[in-house]
Protein backbone atom coordinates (compact mmCIF):
# COMPACT_ATOMS: atom_id res chain seq x y z
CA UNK A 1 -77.81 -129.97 -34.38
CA UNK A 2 -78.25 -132.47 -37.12
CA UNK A 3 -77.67 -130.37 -40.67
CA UNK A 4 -79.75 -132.27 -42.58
CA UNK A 5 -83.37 -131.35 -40.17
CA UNK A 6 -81.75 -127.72 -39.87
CA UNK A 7 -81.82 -126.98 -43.61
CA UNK A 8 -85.36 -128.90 -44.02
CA UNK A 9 -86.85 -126.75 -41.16
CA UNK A 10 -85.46 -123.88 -43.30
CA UNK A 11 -87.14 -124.62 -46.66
CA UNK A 12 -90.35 -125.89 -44.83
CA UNK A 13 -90.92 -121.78 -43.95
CA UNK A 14 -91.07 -121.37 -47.62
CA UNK A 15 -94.60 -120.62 -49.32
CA UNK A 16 -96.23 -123.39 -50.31
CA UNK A 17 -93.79 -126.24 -48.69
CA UNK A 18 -94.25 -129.18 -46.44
CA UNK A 19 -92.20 -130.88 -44.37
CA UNK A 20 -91.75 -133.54 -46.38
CA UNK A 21 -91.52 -131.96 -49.85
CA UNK A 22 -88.61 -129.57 -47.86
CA UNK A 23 -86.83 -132.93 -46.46
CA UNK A 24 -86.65 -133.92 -50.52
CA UNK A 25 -85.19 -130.82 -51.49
CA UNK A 26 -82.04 -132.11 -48.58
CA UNK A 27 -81.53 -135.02 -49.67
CA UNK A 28 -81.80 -133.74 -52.93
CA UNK A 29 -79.14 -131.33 -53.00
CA UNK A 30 -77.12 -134.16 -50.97
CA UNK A 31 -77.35 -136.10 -54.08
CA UNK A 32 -75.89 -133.88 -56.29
CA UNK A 33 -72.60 -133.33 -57.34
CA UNK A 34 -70.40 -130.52 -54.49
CA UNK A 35 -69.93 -128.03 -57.40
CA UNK A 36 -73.82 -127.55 -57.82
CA UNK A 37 -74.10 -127.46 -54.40
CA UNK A 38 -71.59 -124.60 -53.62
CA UNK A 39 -72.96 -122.62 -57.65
CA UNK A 40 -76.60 -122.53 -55.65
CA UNK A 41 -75.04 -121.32 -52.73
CA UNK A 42 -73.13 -118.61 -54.26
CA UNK A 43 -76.14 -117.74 -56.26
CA UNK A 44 -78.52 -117.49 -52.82
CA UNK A 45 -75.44 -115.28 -51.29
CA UNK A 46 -75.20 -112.99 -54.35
CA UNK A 47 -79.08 -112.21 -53.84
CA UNK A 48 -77.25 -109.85 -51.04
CA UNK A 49 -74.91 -108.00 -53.87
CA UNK A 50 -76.90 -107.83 -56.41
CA UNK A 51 -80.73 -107.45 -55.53
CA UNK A 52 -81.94 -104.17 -54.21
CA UNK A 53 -85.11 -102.81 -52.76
CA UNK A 54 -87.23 -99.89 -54.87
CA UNK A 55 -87.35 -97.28 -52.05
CA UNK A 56 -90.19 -95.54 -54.11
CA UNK A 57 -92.26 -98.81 -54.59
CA UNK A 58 -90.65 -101.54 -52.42
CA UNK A 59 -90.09 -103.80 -54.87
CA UNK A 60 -87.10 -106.00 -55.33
CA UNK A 61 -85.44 -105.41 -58.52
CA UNK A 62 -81.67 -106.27 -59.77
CA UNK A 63 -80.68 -102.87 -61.92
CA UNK A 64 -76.92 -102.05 -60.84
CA UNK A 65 -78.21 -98.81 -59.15
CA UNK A 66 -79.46 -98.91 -55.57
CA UNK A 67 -81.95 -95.93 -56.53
CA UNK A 68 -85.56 -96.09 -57.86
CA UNK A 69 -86.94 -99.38 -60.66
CA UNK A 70 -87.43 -98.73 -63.79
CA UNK A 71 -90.95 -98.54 -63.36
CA UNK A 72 -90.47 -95.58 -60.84
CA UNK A 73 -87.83 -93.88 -63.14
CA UNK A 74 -89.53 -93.84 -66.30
CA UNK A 75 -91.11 -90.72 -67.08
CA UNK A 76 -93.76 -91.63 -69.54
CA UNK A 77 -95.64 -93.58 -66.91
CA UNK A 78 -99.37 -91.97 -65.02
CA UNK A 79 -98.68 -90.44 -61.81
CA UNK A 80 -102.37 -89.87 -61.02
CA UNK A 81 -102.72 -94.13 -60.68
CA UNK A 82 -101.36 -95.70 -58.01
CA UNK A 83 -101.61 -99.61 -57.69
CA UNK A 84 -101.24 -101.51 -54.76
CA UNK A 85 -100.22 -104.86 -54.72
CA UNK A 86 -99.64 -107.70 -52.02
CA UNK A 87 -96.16 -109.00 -53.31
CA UNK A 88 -93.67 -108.50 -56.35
CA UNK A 89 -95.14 -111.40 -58.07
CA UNK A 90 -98.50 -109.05 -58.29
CA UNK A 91 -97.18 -106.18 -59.75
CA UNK A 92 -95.24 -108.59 -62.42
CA UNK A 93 -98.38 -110.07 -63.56
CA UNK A 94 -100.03 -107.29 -63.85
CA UNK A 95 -96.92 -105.87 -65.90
CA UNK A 96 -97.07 -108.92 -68.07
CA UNK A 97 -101.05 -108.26 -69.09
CA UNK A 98 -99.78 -104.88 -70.30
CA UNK A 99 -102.44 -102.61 -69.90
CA UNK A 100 -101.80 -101.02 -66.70
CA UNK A 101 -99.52 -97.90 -67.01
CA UNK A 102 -99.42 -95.95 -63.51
CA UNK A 103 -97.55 -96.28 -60.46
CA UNK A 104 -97.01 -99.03 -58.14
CA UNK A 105 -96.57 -100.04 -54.36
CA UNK A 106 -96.41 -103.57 -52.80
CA UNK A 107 -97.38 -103.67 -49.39
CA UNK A 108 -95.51 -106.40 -49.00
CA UNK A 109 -98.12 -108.85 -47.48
CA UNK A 110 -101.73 -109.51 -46.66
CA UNK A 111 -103.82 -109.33 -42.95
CA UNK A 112 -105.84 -112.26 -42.44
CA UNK A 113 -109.24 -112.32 -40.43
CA UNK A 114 -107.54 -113.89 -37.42
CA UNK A 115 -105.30 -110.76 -36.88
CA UNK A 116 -101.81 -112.04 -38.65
CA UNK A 117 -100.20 -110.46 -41.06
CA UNK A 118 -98.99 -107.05 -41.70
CA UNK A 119 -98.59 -104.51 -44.67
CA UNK A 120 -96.45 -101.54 -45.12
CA UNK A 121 -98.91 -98.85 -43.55
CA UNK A 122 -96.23 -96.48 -42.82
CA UNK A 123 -94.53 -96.58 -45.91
CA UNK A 124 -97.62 -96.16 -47.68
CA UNK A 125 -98.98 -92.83 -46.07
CA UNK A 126 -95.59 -91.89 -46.40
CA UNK A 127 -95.89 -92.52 -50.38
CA UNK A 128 -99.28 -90.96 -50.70
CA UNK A 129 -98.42 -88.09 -49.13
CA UNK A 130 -95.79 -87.64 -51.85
CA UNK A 131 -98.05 -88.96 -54.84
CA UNK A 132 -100.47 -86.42 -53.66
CA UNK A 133 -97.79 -83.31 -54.81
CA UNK A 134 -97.61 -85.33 -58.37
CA UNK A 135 -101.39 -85.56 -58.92
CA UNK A 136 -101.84 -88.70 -57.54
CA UNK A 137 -106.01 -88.93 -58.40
CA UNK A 138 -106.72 -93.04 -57.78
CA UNK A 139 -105.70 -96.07 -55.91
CA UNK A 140 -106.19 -98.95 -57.47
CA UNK A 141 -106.53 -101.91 -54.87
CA UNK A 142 -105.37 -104.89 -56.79
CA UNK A 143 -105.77 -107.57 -54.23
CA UNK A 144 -105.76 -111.33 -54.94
CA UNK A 145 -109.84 -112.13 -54.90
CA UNK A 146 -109.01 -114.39 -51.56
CA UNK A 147 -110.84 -113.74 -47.85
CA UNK A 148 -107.44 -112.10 -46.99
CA UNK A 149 -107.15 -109.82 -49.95
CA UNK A 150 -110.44 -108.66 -49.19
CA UNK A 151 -109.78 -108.41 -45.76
CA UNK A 152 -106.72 -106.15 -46.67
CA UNK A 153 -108.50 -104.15 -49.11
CA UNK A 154 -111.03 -103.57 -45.96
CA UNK A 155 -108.26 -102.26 -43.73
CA UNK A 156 -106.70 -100.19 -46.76
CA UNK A 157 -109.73 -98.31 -47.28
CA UNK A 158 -109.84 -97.39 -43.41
CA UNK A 159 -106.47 -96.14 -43.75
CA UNK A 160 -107.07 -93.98 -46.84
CA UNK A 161 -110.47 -92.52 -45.89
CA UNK A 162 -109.41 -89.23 -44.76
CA UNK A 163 -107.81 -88.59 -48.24
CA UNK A 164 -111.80 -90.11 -49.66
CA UNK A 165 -112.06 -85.98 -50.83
CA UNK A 166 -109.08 -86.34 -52.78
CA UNK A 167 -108.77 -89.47 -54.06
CA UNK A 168 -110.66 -92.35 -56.23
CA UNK A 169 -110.11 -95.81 -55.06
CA UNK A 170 -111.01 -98.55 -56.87
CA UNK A 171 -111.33 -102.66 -56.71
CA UNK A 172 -110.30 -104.49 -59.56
CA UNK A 173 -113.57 -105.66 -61.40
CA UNK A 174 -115.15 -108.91 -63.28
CA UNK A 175 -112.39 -111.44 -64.36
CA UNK A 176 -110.84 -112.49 -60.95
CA UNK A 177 -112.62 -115.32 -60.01
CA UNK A 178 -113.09 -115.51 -55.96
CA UNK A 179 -110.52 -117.52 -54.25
CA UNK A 180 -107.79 -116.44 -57.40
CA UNK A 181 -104.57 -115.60 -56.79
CA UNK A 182 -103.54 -112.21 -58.72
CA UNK A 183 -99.68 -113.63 -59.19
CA UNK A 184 -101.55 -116.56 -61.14
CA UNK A 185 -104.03 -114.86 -63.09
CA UNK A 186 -103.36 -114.66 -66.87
CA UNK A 187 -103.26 -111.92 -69.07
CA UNK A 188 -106.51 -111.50 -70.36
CA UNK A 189 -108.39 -112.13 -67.04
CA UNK A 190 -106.05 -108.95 -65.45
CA UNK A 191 -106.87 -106.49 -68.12
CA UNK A 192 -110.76 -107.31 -67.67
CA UNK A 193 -110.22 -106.58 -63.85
CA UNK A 194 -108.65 -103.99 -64.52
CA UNK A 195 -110.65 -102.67 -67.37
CA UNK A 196 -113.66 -103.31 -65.37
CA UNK A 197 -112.38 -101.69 -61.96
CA UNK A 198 -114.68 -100.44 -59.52
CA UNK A 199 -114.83 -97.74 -57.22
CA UNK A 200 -114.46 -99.01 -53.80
């Protein structure tokens, strides 16, 4: 199989890249000198050492322990908010607009109207039940303000409606403009959403 199609094939699956754009990153990386080449592969292969998965949020974070983040470890954070995010870039925005001092949980995707997609349903009843013994008292369902985030937020609610006598839920409010991406959203817009958050 020709090496050069292989690799472009395999950056093409990444977000946001063409075919062509992911043939330029080949020939780009032929074009540079063998050391770089073999420093980016070593970095892609230490991703495997030294990148580990929350197991209380799901998040990917590089702390030398294989236990909880930091944001699940420290103490001083809410346990009655839980936020639910679509992907790690989320939750680090919404870190970044510094307001937001609860819990997390990335459900690791989105579901589109057409049926793809999935989200971590499982793990997520799984965590609720155990955010429930903390004093869990709201979800917040911070969704990107796109036809699939709403779509997710739809199918989230379903899920949670048994716990409706137990729980708040709420949308994030004003400042997301529809069709924004949460990951892209600056500072100020995130803490009016989430200033402004709605019950759902």
């Amino acid at each position: 199989m020709d090496s050069i199609d292989e690799l472009a094939r395999a950056f093409a699956r990444f977000p946001g890249i063409g075919p062509r754009q992911a043939k330029r990153f080949v020939y780009h990386l032929l074009a540079i000198p063998a050391a770089e080449r073999a420093a980016l592969a070593e970095r892609v292969t230490a991703l495997n050492a030294n990148v580990h998965q929350c197991p209380a949020c799901l998040r990917f974070h590089t702390q030398n322990t294989k236990g909880v983040c930091r944001y699940c470890s420290d103490t001083t954070r809410d346990d009655a908010l839980l936020m639910l995010v679509e992907k790690d870039q989320d939750l680090s925005a919404v870190e970044r607009a510094g307001t937001y001092k609860g819990r997390y949980f990335v459900l690791g995707g989105v579901l589109t109207l057409s049926g793809k997609g999935a989200i971590r349903e499982k793990e997520l009843l799984n965590t609720l039940q155990g955010r429930l013994d903390k004093g869990l008292k709201e979800i917040v369902l911070a969704l990107s303000a796109t036809s699939e985030g709403e779509h997710t937020a739809d199918h989230v609610r379903e899920l949670l409606a048994p716990y409706r006598d137990q729980l708040t839920i709420s949308l994030l409010g004003r400042g997301l403009a529809t069709g924004s991406e949460l990951e892209y959203s600056d500072a100020e817009t995130l803490r009016a959403a989430l200033s402004n958050r709605k019950e759902a």
